[in-house]
C-alpha atoms as a PDB file:
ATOM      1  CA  UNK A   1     101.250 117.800  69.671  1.00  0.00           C
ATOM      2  CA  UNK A   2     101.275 121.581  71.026  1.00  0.00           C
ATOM      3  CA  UNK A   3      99.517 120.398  74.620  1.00  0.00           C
ATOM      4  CA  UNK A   4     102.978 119.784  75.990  1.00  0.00           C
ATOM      5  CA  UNK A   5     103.698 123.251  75.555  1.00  0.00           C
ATOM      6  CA  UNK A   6     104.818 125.038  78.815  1.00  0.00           C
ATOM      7  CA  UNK A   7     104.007 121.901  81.071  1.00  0.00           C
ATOM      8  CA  UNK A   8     107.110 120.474  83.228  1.00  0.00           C
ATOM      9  CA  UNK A   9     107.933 116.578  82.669  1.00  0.00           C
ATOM     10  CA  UNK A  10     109.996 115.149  85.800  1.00  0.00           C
ATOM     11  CA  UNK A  11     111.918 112.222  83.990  1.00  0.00           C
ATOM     12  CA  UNK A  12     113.907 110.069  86.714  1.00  0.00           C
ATOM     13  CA  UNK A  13     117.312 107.608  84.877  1.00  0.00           C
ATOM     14  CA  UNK A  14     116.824 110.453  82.410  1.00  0.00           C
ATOM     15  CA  UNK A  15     120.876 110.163  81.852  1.00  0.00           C
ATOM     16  CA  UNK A  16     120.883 107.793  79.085  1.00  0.00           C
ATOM     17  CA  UNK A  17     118.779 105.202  77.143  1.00  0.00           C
ATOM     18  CA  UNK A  18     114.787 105.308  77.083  1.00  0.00           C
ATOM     19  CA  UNK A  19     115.348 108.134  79.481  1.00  0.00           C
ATOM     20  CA  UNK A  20     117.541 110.333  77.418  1.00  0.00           C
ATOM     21  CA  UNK A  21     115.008 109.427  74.442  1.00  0.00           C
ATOM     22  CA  UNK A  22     111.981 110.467  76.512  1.00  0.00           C
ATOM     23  CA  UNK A  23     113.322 113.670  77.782  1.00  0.00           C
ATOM     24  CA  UNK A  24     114.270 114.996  73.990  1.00  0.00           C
ATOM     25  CA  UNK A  25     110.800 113.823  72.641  1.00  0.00           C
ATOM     26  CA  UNK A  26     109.087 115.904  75.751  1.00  0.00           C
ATOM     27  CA  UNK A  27     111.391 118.703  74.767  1.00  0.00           C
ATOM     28  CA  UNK A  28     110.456 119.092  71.290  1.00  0.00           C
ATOM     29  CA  UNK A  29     106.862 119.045  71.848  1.00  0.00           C
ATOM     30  CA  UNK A  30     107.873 122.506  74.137  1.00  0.00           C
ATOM     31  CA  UNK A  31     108.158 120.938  77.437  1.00  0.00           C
ATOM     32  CA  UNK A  32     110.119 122.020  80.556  1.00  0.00           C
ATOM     33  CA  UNK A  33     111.938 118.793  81.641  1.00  0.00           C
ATOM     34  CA  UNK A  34     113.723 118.119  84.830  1.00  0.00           C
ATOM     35  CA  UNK A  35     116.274 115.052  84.077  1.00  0.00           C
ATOM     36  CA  UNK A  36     116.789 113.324  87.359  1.00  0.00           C
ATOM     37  CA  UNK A  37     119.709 111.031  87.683  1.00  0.00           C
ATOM     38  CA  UNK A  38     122.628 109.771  90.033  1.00  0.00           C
ATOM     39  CA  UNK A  39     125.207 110.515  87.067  1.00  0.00           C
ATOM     40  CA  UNK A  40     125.278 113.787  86.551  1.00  0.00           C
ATOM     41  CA  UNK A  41     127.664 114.477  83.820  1.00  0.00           C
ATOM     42  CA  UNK A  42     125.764 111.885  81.767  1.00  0.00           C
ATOM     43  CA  UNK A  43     122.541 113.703  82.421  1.00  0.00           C
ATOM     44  CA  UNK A  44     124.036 117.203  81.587  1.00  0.00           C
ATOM     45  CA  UNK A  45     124.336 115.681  78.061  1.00  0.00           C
ATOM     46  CA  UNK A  46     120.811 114.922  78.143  1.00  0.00           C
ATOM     47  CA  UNK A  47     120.390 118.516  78.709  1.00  0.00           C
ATOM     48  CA  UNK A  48     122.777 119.508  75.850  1.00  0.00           C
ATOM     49  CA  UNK A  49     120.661 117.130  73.302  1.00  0.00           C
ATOM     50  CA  UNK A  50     117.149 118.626  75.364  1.00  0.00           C
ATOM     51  CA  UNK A  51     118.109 122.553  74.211  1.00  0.00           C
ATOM     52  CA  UNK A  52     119.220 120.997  70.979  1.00  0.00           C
ATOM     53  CA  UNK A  53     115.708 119.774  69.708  1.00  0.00           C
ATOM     54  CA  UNK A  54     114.430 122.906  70.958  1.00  0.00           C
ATOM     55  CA  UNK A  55     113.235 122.509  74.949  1.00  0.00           C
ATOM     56  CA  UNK A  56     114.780 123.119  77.923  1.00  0.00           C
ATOM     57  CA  UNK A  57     114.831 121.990  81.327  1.00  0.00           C
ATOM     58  CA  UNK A  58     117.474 121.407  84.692  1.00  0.00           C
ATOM     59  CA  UNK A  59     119.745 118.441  85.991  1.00  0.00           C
ATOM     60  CA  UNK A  60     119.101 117.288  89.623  1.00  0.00           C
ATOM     61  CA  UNK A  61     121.094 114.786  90.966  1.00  0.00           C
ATOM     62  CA  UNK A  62     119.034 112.111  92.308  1.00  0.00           C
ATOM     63  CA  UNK A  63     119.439 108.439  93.758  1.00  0.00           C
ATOM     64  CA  UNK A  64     115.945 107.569  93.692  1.00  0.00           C
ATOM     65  CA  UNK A  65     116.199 104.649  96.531  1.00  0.00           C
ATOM     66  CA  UNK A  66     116.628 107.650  98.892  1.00  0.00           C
ATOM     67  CA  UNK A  67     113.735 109.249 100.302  1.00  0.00           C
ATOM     68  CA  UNK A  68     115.294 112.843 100.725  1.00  0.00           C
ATOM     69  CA  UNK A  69     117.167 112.652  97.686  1.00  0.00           C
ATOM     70  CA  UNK A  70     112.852 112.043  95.495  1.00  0.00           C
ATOM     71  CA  UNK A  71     111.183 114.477  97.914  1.00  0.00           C
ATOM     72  CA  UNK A  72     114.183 117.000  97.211  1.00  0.00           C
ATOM     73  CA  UNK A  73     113.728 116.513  93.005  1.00  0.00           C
ATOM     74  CA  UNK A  74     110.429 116.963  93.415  1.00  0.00           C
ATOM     75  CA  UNK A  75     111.136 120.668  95.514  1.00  0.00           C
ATOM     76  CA  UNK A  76     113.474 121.629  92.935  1.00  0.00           C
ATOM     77  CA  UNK A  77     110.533 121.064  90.206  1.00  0.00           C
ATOM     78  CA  UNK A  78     108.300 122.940  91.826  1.00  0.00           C
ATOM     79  CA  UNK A  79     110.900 126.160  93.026  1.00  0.00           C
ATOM     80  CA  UNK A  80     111.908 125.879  89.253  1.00  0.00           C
ATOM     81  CA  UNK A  81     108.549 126.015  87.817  1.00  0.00           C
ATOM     82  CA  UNK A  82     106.067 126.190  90.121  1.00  0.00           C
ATOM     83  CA  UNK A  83     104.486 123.179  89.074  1.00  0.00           C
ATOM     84  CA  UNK A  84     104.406 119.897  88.027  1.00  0.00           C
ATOM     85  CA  UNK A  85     102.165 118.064  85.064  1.00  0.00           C
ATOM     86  CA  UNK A  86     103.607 114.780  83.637  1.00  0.00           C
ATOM     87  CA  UNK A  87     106.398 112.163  85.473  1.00  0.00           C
ATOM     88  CA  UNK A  88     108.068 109.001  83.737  1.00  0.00           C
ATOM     89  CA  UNK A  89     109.487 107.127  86.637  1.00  0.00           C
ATOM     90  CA  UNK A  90     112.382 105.474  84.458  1.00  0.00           C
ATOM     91  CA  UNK A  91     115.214 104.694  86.791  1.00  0.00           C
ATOM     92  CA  UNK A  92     116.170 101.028  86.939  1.00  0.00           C
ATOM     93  CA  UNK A  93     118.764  98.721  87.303  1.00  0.00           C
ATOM     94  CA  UNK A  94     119.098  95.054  85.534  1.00  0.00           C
ATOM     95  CA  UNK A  95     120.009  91.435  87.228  1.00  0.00           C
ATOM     96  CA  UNK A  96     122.672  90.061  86.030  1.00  0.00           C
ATOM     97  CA  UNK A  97     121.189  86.037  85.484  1.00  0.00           C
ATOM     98  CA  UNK A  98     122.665  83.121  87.638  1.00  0.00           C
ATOM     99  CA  UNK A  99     121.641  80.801  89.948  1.00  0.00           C
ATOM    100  CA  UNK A 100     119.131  81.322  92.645  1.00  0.00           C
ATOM    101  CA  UNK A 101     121.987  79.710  95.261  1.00  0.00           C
ATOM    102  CA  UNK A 102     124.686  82.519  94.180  1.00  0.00           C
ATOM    103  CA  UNK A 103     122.357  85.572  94.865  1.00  0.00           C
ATOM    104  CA  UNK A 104     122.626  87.726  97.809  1.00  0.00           C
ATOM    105  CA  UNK A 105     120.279  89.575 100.316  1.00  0.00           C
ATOM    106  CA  UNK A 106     121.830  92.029  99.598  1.00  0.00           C
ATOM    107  CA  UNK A 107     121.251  91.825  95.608  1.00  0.00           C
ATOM    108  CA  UNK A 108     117.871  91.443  96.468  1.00  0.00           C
ATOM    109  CA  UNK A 109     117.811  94.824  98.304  1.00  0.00           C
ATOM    110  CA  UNK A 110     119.309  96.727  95.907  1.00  0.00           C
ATOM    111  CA  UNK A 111     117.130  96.050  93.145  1.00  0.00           C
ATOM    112  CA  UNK A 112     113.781  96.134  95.324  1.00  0.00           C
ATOM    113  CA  UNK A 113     115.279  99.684  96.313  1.00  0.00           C
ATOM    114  CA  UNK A 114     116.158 100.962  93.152  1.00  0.00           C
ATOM    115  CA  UNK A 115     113.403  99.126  91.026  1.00  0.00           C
ATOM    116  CA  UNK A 116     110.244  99.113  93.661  1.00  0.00           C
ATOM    117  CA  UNK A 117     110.816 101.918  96.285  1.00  0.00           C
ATOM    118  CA  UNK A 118     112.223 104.175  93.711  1.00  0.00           C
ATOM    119  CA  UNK A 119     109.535 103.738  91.941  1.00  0.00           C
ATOM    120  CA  UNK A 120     106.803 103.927  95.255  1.00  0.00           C
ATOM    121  CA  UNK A 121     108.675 106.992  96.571  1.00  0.00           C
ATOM    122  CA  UNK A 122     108.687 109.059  93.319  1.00  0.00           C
ATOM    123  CA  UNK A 123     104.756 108.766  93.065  1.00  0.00           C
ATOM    124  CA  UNK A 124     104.869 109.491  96.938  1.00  0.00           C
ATOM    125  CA  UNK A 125     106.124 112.861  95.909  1.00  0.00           C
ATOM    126  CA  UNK A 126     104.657 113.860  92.663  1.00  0.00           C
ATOM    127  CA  UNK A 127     101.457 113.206  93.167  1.00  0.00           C
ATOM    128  CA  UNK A 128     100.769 115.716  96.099  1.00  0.00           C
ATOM    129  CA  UNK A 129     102.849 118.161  93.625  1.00  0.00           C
ATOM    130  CA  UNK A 130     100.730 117.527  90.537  1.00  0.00           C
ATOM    131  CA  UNK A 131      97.382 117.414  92.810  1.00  0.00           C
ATOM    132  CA  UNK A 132      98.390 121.231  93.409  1.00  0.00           C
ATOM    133  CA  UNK A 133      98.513 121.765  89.277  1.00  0.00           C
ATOM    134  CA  UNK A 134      94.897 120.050  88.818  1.00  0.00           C
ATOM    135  CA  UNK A 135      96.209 116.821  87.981  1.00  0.00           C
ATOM    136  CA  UNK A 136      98.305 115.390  85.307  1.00  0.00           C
ATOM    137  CA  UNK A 137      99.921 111.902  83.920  1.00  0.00           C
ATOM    138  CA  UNK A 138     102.291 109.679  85.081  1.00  0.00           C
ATOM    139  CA  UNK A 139     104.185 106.586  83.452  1.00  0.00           C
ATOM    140  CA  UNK A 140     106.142 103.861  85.166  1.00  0.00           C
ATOM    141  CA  UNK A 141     108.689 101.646  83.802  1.00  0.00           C
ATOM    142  CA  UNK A 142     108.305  98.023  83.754  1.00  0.00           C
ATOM    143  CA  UNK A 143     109.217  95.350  81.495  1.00  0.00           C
ATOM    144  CA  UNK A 144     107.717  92.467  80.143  1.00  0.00           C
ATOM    145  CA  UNK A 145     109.089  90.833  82.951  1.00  0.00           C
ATOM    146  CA  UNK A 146     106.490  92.210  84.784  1.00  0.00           C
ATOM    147  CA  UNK A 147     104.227  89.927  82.832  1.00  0.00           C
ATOM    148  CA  UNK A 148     106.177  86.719  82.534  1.00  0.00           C
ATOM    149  CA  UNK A 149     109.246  85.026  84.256  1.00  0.00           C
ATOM    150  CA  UNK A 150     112.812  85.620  84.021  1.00  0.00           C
ATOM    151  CA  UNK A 151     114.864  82.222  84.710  1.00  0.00           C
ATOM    152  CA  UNK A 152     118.021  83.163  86.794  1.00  0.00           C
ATOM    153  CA  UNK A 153     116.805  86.835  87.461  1.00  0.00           C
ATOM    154  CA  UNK A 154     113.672  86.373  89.517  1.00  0.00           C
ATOM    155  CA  UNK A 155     114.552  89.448  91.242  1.00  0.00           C
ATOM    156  CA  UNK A 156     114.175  91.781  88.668  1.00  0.00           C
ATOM    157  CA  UNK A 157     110.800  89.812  87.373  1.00  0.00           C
ATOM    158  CA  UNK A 158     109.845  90.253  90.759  1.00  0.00           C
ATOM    159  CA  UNK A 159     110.325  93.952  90.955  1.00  0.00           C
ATOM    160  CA  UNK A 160     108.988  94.819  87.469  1.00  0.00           C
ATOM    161  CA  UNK A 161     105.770  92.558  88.751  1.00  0.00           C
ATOM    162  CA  UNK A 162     105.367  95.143  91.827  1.00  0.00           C
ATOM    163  CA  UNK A 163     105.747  97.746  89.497  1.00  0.00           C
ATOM    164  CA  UNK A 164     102.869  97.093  87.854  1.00  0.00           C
ATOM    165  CA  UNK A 165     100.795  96.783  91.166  1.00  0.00           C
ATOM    166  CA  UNK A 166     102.044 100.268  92.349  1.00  0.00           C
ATOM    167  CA  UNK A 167     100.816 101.107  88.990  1.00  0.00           C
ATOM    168  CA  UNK A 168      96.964  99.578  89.164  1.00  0.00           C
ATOM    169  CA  UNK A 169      96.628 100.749  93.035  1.00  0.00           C
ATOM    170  CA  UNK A 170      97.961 104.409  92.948  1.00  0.00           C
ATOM    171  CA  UNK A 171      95.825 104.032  89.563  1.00  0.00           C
ATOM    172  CA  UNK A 172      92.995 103.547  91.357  1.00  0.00           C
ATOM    173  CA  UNK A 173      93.482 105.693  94.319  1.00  0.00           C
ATOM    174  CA  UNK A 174      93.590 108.748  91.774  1.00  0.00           C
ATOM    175  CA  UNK A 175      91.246 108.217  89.374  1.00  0.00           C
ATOM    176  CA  UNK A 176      88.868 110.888  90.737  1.00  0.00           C
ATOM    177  CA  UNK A 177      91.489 113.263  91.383  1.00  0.00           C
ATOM    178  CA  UNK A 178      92.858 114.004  87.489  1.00  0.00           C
ATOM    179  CA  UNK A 179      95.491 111.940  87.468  1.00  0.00           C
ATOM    180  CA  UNK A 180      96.453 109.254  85.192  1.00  0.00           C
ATOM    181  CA  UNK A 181      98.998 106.113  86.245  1.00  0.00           C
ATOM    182  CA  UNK A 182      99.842 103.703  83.451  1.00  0.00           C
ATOM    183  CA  UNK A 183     103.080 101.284  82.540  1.00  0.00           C
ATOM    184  CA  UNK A 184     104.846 100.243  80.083  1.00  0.00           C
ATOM    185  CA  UNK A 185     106.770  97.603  79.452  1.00  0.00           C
ATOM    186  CA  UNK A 186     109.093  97.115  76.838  1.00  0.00           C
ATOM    187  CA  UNK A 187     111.482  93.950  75.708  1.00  0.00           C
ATOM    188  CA  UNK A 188     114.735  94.308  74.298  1.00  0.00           C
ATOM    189  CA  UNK A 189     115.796  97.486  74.134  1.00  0.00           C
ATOM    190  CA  UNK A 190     118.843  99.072  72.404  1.00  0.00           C
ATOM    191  CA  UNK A 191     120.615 100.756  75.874  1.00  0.00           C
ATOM    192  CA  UNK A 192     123.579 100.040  77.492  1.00  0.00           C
ATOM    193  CA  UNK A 193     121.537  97.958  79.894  1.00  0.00           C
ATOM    194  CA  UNK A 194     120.446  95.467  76.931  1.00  0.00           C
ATOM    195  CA  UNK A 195     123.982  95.395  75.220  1.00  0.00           C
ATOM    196  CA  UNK A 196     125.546  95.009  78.802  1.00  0.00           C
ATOM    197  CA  UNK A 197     123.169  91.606  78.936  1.00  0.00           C
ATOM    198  CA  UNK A 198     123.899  90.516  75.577  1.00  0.00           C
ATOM    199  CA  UNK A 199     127.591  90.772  75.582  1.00  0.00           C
ATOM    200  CA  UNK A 200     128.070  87.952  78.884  1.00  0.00           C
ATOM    201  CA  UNK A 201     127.598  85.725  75.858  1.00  0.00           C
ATOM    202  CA  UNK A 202     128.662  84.994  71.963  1.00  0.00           C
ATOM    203  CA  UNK A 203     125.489  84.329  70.342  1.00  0.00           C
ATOM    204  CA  UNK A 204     123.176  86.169  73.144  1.00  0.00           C
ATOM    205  CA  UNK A 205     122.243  88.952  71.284  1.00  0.00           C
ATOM    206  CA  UNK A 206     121.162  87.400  68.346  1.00  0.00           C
ATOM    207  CA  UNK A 207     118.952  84.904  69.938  1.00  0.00           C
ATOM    208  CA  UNK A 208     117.667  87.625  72.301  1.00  0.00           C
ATOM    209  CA  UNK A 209     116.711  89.741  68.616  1.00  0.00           C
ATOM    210  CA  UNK A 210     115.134  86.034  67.027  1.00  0.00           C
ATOM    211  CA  UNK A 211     112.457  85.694  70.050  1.00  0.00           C
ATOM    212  CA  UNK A 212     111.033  89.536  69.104  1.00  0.00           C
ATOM    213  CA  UNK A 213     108.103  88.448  65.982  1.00  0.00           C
ATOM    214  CA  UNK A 214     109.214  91.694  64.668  1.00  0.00           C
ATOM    215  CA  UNK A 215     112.347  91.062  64.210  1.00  0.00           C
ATOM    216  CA  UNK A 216     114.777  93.205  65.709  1.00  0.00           C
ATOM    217  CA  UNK A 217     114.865  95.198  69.073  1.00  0.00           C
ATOM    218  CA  UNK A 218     113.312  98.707  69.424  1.00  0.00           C
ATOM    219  CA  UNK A 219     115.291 102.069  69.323  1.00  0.00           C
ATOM    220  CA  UNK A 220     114.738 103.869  73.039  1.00  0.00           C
ATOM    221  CA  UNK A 221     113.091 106.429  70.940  1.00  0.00           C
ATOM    222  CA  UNK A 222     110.002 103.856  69.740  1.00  0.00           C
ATOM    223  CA  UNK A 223     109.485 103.257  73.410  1.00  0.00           C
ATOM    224  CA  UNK A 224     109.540 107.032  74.106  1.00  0.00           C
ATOM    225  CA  UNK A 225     106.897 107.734  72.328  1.00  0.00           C
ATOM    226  CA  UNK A 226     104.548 105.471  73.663  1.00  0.00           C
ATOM    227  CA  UNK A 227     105.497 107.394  76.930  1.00  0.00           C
ATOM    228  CA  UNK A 228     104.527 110.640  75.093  1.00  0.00           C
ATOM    229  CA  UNK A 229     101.112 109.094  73.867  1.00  0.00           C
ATOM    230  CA  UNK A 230     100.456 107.926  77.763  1.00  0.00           C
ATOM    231  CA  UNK A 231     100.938 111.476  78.849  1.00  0.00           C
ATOM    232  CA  UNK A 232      98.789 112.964  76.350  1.00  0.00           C
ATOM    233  CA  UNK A 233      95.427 113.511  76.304  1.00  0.00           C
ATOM    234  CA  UNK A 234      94.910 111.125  72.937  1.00  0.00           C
ATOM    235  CA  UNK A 235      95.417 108.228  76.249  1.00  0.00           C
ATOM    236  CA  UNK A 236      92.795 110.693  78.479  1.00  0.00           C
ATOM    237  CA  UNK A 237      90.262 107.359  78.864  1.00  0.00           C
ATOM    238  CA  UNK A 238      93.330 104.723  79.742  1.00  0.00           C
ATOM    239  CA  UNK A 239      95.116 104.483  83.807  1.00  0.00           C
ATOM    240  CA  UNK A 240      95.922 101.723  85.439  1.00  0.00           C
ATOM    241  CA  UNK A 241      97.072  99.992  81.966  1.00  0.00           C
ATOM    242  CA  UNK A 242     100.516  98.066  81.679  1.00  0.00           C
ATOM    243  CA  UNK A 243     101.181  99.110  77.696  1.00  0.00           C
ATOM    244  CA  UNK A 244     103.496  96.148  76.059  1.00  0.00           C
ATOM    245  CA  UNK A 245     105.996  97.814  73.641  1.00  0.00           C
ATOM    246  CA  UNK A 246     107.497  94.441  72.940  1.00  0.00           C
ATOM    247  CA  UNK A 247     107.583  93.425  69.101  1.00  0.00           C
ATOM    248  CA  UNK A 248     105.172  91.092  69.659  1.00  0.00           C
ATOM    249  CA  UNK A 249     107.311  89.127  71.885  1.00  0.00           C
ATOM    250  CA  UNK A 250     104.427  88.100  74.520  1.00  0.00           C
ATOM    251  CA  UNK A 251     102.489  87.341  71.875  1.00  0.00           C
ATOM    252  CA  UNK A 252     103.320  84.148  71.425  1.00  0.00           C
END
């Protein structure tokens, strides 16, 4: 693809993992990426591997559960490059499983915040910015807990669920306008999220690998570029779709 040439990708949790993966893959199709992320030095390395496949872009420290900290990523887009064109709102946090009776308020908070608002406020912001550039495409992060249940982590189910409502409504609201809203929503994933769940117990992360039909769990990069393909104009007839990058594991 060549159409990512010149266009500026806003990739929030663009640190590490799927994020990390998405912003190279932007960057070697000639994007200008902005890697937003709370840890900075991380996110710096993203840039390092970003100018090493050939793009470039800029770090901007960003907790996306805070309203000034989104609207100010978004200003630094636009001062940097005048414009905006494609967003993967990436930034997450997991749920560590237990029981219902252990978990806290304020558990519940954080992850809403993080998870939900972060995801609400970052489409807040870039769609009045991408409005300005006649419109563009914009990816959210579930999970296929956002399609099923998660026993012992109902708050992150429940988050990834709202995700993909944000997702169909903004959908919907900017249809007419030129730009796209879509999801996707992966299962096991090889990030330090996934190995952080898999190592609470011996045996974990091969039973979490048996329930994929494909037979392993996917490489941040494989989920990457379904994020590319959402963003590009081969998707130009799909928003307000919640893509399953899962092996197969809903499937059954």
């Amino acid at each position: 693809m060549t159409e990512f040439a010149d266009k500026v990708v806003l990739v929030t949790g663009g640190s590490s993992g799927i994020g990390r993966a998405a912003v190279v893959a932007f960057g070697r199709q000639g994007a200008k990426v902005v890697i937003a992320s709370r840890r900075v030095d991380w996110s710096k390395e993203t840039l390092r591997l970003l100018r090493e496949a050939g793009g470039d872009g800029l770090v901007v420290r960003t907790d996306v559960s805070n309203e000034t900290d989104v609207e100010s990523m978004v200003e630094a887009t636009l001062e940097a490059y005048g414009r905006l064109d494609f967003a993967f709102n990436n930034a997450g946090i997991e749920q560590i499983p237990q029981p219902i009776v252990e978990q806290t308020a304020e558990l519940f908070d954080r992850i809403m915040d993080v998870n939900v608002k972060g995801v609400w406020l970052a489409l807040k912001y870039e769609i009045p910015a991408m409005l300005k550039s006649g419109g563009g495409a914009i990816v959210n992060m579930s999970s296929i807990r956002g399609v099923s249940g998660f026993p012992g982590a109902a708050i992150y189910s429940a988050s990834k669920h709202a995700v993909i409502g944000l997702t169909k409504s903004f959908a919907l609201e900017y249809a007419s306008s030129g730009i796209r809203i879509n999801a996707v929503c992966p299962a096991g994933v090889e990030t330090d999220m996934f190995r952080r769940g898999v190592s609470r117990k011996e045996g974990l992360r091969e039973s979490a690998t048996a329930a994929h039909p494909i037979g392993r769990i996917a490489e941040p990069e494989e989920i990457s570029n379904v994020v590319v393909w959402l963003c590009s104009s081969a998707s130009a007839y799909v928003t307000g779709h919640s893509l399953l990058a899962d092996g197969g594991y809903t499937a059954r």
